[in-house]
N, C-alpha and C. Protein backbone atom coordinates (compact mmCIF):
# COMPACT_ATOMS: atom_id res chain seq x y z
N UNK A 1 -8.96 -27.79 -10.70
CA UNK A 1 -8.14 -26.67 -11.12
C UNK A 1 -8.98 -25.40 -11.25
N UNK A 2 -10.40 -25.42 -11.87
CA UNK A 2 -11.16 -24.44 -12.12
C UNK A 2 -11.37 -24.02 -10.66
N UNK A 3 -11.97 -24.78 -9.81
CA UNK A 3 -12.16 -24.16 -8.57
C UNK A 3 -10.86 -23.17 -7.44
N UNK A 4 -9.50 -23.99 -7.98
CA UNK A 4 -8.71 -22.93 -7.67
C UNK A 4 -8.39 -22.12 -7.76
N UNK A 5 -8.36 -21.67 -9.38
CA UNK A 5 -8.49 -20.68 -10.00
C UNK A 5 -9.25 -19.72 -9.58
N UNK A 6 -11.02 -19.97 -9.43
CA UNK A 6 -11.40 -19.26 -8.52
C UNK A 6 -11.35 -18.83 -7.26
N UNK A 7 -10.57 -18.89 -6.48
CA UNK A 7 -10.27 -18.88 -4.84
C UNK A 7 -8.92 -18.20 -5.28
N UNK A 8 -8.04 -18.20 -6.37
CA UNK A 8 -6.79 -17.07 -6.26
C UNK A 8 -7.68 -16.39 -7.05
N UNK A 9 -8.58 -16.11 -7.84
CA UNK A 9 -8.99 -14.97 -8.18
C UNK A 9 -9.55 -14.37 -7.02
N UNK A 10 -10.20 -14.50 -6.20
CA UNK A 10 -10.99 -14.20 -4.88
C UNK A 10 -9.92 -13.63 -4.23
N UNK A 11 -8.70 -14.34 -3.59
CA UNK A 11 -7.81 -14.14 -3.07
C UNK A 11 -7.23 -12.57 -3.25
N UNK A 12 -6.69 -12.61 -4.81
CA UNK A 12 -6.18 -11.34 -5.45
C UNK A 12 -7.42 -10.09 -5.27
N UNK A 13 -8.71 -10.29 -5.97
CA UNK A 13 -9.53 -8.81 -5.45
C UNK A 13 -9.27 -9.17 -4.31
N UNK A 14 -9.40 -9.45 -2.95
CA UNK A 14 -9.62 -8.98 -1.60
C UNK A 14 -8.00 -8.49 -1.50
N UNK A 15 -6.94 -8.97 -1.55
CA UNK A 15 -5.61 -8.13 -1.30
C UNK A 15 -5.28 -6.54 -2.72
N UNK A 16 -6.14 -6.57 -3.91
CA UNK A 16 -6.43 -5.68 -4.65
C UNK A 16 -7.24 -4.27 -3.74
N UNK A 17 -8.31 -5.00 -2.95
CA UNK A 17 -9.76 -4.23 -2.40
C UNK A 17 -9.06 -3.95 -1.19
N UNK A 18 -7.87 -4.23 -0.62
CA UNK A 18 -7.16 -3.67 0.77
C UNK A 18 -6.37 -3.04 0.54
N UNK A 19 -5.73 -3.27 -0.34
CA UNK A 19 -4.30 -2.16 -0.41
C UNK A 19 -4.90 -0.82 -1.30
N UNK A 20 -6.04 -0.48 -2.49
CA UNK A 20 -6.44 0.31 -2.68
C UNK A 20 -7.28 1.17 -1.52
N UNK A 21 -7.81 0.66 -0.48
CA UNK A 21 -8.01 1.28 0.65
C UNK A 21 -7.24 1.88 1.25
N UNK A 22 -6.51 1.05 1.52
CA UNK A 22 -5.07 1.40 2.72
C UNK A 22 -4.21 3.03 1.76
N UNK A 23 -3.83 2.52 0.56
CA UNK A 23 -3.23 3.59 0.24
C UNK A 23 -3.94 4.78 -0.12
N UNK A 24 -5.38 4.50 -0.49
CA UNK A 24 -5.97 6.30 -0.07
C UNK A 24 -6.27 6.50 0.76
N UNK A 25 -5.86 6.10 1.87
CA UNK A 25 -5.56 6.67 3.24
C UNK A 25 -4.56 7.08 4.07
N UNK A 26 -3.50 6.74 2.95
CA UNK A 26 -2.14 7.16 3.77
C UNK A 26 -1.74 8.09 2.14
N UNK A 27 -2.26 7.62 1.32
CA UNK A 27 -1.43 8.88 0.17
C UNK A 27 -1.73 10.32 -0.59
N UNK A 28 -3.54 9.06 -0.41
CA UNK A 28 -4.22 9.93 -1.24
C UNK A 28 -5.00 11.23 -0.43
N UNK A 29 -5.97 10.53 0.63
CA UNK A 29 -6.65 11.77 1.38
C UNK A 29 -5.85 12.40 2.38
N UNK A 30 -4.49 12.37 3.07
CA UNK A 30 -4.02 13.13 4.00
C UNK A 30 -3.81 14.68 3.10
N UNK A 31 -3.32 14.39 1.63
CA UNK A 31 -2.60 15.35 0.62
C UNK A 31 -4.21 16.21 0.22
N UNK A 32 -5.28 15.75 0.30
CA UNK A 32 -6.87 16.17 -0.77
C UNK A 32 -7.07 17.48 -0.28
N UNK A 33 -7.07 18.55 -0.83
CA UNK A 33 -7.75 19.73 -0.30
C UNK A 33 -9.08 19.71 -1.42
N UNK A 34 -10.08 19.71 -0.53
CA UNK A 34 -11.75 19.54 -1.09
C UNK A 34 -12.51 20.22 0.02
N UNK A 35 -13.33 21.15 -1.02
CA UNK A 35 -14.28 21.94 0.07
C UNK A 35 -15.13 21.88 -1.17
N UNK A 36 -16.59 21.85 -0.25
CA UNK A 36 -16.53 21.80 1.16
C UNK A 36 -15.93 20.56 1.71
N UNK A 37 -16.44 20.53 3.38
CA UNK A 37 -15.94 19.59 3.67
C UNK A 37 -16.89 18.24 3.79
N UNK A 38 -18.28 18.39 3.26
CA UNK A 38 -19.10 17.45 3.41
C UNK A 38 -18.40 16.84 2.08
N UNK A 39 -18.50 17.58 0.37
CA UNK A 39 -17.87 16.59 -0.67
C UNK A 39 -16.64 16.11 -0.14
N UNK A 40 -15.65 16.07 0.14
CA UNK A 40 -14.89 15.65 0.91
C UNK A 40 -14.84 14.47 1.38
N UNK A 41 -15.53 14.77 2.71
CA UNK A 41 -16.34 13.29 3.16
C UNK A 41 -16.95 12.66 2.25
N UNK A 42 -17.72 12.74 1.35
CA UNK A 42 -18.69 12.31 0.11
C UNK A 42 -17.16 11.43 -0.44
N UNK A 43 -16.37 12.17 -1.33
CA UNK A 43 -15.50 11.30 -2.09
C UNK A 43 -14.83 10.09 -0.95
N UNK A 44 -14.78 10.47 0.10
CA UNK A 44 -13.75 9.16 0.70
C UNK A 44 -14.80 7.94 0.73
N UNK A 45 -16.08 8.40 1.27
CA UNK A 45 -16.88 6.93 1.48
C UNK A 45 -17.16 6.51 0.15
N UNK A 46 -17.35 7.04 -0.95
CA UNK A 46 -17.80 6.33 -2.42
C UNK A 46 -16.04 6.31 -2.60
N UNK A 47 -15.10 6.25 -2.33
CA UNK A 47 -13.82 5.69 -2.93
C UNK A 47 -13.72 4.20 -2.10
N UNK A 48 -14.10 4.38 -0.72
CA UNK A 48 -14.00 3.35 0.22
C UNK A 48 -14.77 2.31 -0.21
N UNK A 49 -16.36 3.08 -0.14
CA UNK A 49 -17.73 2.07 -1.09
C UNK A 49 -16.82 0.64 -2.26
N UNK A 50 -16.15 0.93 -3.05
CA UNK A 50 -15.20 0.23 -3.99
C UNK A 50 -14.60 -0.61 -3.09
N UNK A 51 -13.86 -0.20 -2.33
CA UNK A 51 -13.28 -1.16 -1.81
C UNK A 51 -13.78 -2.22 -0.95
N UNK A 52 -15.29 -1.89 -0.24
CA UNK A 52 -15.96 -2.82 0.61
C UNK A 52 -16.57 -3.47 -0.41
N UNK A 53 -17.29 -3.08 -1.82
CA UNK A 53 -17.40 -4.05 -2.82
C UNK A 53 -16.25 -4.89 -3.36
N UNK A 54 -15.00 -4.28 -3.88
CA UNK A 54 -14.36 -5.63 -3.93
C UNK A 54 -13.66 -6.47 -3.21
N UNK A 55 -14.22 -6.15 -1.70
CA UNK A 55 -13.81 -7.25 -0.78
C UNK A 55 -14.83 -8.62 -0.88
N UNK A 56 -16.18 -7.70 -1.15
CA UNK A 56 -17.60 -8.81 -1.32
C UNK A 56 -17.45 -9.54 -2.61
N UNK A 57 -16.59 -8.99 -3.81
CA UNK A 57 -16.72 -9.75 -4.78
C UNK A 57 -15.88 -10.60 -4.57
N UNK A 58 -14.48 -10.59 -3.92
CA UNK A 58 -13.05 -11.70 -3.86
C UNK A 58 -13.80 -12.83 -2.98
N UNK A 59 -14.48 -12.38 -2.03
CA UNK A 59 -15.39 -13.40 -0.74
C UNK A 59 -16.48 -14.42 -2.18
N UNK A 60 -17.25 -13.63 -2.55
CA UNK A 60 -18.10 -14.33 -2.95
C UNK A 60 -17.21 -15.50 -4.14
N UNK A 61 -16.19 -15.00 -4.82
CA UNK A 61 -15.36 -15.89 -5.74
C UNK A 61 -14.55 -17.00 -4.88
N UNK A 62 -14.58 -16.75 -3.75
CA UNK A 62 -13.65 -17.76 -3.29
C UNK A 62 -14.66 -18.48 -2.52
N UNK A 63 -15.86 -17.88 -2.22
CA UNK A 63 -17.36 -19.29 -1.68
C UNK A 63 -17.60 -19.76 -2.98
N UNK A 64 -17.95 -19.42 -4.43
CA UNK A 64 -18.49 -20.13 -5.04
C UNK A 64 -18.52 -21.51 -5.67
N UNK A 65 -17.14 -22.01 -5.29
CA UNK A 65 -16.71 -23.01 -5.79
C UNK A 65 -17.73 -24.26 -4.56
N UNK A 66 -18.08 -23.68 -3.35
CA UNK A 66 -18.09 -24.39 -2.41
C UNK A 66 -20.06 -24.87 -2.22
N UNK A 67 -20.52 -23.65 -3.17
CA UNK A 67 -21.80 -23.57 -3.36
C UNK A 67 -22.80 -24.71 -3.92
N UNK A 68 -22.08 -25.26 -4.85
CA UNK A 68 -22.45 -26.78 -5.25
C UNK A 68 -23.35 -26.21 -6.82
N UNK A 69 -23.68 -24.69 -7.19
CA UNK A 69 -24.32 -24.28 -8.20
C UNK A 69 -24.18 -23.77 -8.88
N UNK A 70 -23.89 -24.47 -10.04
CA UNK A 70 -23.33 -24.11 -11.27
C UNK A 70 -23.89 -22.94 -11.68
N UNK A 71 -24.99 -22.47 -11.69
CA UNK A 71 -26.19 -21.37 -11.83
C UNK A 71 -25.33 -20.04 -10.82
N UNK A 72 -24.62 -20.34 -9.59
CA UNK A 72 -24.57 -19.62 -8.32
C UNK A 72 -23.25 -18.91 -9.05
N UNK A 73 -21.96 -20.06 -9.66
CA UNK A 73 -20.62 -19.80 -10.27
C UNK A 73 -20.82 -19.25 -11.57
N UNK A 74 -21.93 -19.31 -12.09
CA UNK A 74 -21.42 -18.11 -13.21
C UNK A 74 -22.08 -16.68 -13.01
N UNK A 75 -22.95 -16.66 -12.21
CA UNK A 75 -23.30 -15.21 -11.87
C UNK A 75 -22.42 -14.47 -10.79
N UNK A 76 -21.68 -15.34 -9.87
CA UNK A 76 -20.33 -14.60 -9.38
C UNK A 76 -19.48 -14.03 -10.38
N UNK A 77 -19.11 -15.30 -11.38
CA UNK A 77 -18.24 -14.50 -12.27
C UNK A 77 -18.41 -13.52 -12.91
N UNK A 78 -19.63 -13.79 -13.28
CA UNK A 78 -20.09 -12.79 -14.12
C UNK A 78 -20.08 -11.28 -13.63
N UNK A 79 -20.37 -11.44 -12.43
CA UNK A 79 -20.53 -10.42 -11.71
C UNK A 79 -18.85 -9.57 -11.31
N UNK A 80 -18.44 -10.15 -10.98
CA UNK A 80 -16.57 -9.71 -11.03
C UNK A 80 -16.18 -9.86 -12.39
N UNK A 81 -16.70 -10.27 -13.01
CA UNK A 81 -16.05 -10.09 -14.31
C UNK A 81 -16.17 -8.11 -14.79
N UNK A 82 -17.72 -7.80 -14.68
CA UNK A 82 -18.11 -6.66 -14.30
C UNK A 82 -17.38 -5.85 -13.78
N UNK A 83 -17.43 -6.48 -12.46
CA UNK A 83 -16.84 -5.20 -11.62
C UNK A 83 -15.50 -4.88 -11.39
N UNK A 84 -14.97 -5.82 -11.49
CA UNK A 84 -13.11 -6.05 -12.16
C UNK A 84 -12.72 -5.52 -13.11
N UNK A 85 -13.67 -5.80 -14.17
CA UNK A 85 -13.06 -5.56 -15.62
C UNK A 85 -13.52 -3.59 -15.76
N UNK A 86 -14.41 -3.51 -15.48
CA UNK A 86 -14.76 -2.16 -15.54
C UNK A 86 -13.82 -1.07 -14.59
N UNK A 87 -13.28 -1.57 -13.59
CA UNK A 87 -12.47 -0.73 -12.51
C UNK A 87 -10.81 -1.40 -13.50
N UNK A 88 -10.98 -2.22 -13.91
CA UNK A 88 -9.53 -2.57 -14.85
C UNK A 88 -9.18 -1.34 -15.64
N UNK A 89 -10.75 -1.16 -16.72
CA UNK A 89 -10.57 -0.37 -17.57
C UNK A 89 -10.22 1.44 -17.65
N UNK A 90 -11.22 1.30 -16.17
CA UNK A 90 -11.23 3.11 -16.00
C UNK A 90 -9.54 3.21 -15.78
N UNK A 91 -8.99 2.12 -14.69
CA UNK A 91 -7.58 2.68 -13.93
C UNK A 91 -6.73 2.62 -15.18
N UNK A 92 -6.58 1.75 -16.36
CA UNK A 92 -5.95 2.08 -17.38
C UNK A 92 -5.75 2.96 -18.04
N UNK A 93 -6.89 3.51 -18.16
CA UNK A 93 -7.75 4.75 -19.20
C UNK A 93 -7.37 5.61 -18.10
N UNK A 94 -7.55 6.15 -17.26
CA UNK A 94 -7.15 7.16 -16.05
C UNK A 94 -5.71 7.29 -16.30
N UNK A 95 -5.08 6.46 -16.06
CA UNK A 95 -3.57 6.53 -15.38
C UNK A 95 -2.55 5.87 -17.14
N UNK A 96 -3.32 5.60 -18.15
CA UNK A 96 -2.78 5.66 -19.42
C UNK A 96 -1.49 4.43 -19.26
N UNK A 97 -2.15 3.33 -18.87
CA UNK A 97 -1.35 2.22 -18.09
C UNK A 97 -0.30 2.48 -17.50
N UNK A 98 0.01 3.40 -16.45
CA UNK A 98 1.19 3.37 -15.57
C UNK A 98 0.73 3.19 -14.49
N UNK A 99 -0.15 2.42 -13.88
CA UNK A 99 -0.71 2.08 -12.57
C UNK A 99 -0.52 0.28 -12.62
N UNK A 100 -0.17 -0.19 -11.71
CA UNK A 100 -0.44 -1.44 -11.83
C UNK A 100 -1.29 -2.05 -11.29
N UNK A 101 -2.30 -1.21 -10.85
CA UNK A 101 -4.15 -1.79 -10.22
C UNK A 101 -4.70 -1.68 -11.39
N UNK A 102 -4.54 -1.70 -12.63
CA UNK A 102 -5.36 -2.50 -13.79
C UNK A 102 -4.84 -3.44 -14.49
N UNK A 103 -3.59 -3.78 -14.71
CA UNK A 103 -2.57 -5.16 -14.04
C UNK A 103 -3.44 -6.54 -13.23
N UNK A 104 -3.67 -5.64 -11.98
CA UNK A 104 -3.43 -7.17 -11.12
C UNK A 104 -5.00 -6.97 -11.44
N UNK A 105 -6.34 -6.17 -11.73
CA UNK A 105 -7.39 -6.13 -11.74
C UNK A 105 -7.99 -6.91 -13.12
N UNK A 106 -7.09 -7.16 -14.13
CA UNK A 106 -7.03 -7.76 -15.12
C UNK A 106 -6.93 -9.71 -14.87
N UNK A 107 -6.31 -9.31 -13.91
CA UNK A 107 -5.44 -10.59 -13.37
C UNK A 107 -6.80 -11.34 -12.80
N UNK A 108 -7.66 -10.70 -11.78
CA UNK A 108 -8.68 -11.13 -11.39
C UNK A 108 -9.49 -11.37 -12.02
N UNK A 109 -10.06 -10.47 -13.33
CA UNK A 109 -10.55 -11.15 -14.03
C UNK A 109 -10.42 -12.47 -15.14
N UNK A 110 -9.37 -12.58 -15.50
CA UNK A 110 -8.56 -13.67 -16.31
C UNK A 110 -9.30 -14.89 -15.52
N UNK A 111 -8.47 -15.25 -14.17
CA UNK A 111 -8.85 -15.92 -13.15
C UNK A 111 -10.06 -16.41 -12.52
N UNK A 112 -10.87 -15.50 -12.92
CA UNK A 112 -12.46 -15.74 -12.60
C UNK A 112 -13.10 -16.44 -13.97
N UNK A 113 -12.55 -15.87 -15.23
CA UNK A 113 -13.18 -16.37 -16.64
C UNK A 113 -12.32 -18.04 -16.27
N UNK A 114 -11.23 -18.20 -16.06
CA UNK A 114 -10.80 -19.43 -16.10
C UNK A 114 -11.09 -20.26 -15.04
N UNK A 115 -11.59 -19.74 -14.15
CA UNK A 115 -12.19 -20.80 -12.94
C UNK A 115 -14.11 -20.70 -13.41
N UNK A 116 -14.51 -20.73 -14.62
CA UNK A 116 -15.71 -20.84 -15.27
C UNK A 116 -15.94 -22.40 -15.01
């Protein structure tokens, strides 16, 4: 059960880490007026940066079960616990819970503490 747990936590960041991509690209940067145009460019790749990390964190939660090291599964978690819980907290604190990407980012972490 623990190991499943981890693999839908994995599951959820990587469909979390795509659709926050996808939609600042169709909502957020077509609308951005930012100059110059290098910050510009600057904010999309460190918004993107996030999202190619929590594709690596959902990957690495859904190998760890398969790793055989107990040592290997709690520093994944630990590690998304981090990086989940901290992107949980800002989007709450940002958006004063009317976003539901600190919802399902909550969700991932729950999921990762319970696939311990």
């Amino acid at each position: 059960m623990q190991d499943l747990a981890l693999q839908a936590a994995g599951g959820l960041a990587i469909v979390v880490a795509v659709a926050h991509g996808v939609i600042a690209e169709r909502r957020v940067f077509p609308d951005a007026r930012i100059e110059p145009a290098w910050a510009f460019r600057l904010l999309r790749m460190v918004w993107q940066a996030s999202t190619v990390d929590w594709i690596a964190v959902g990957v690495l939660l859904i190998a760890a079960p398969g790793l055989g090291s107990p040592a290997a599964r709690h520093w994944i978690v630990g590690a998304a616990v981090v990086v989940y819980g901290y992107a949980a907290a800002g989007n709450a604190l940002a958006t004063r819970g009317r976003h539901i990407g600190w919802i399902l980012m909550t969700a991932v972490v729950a999921l990762a503490l319970f696939g311990l």
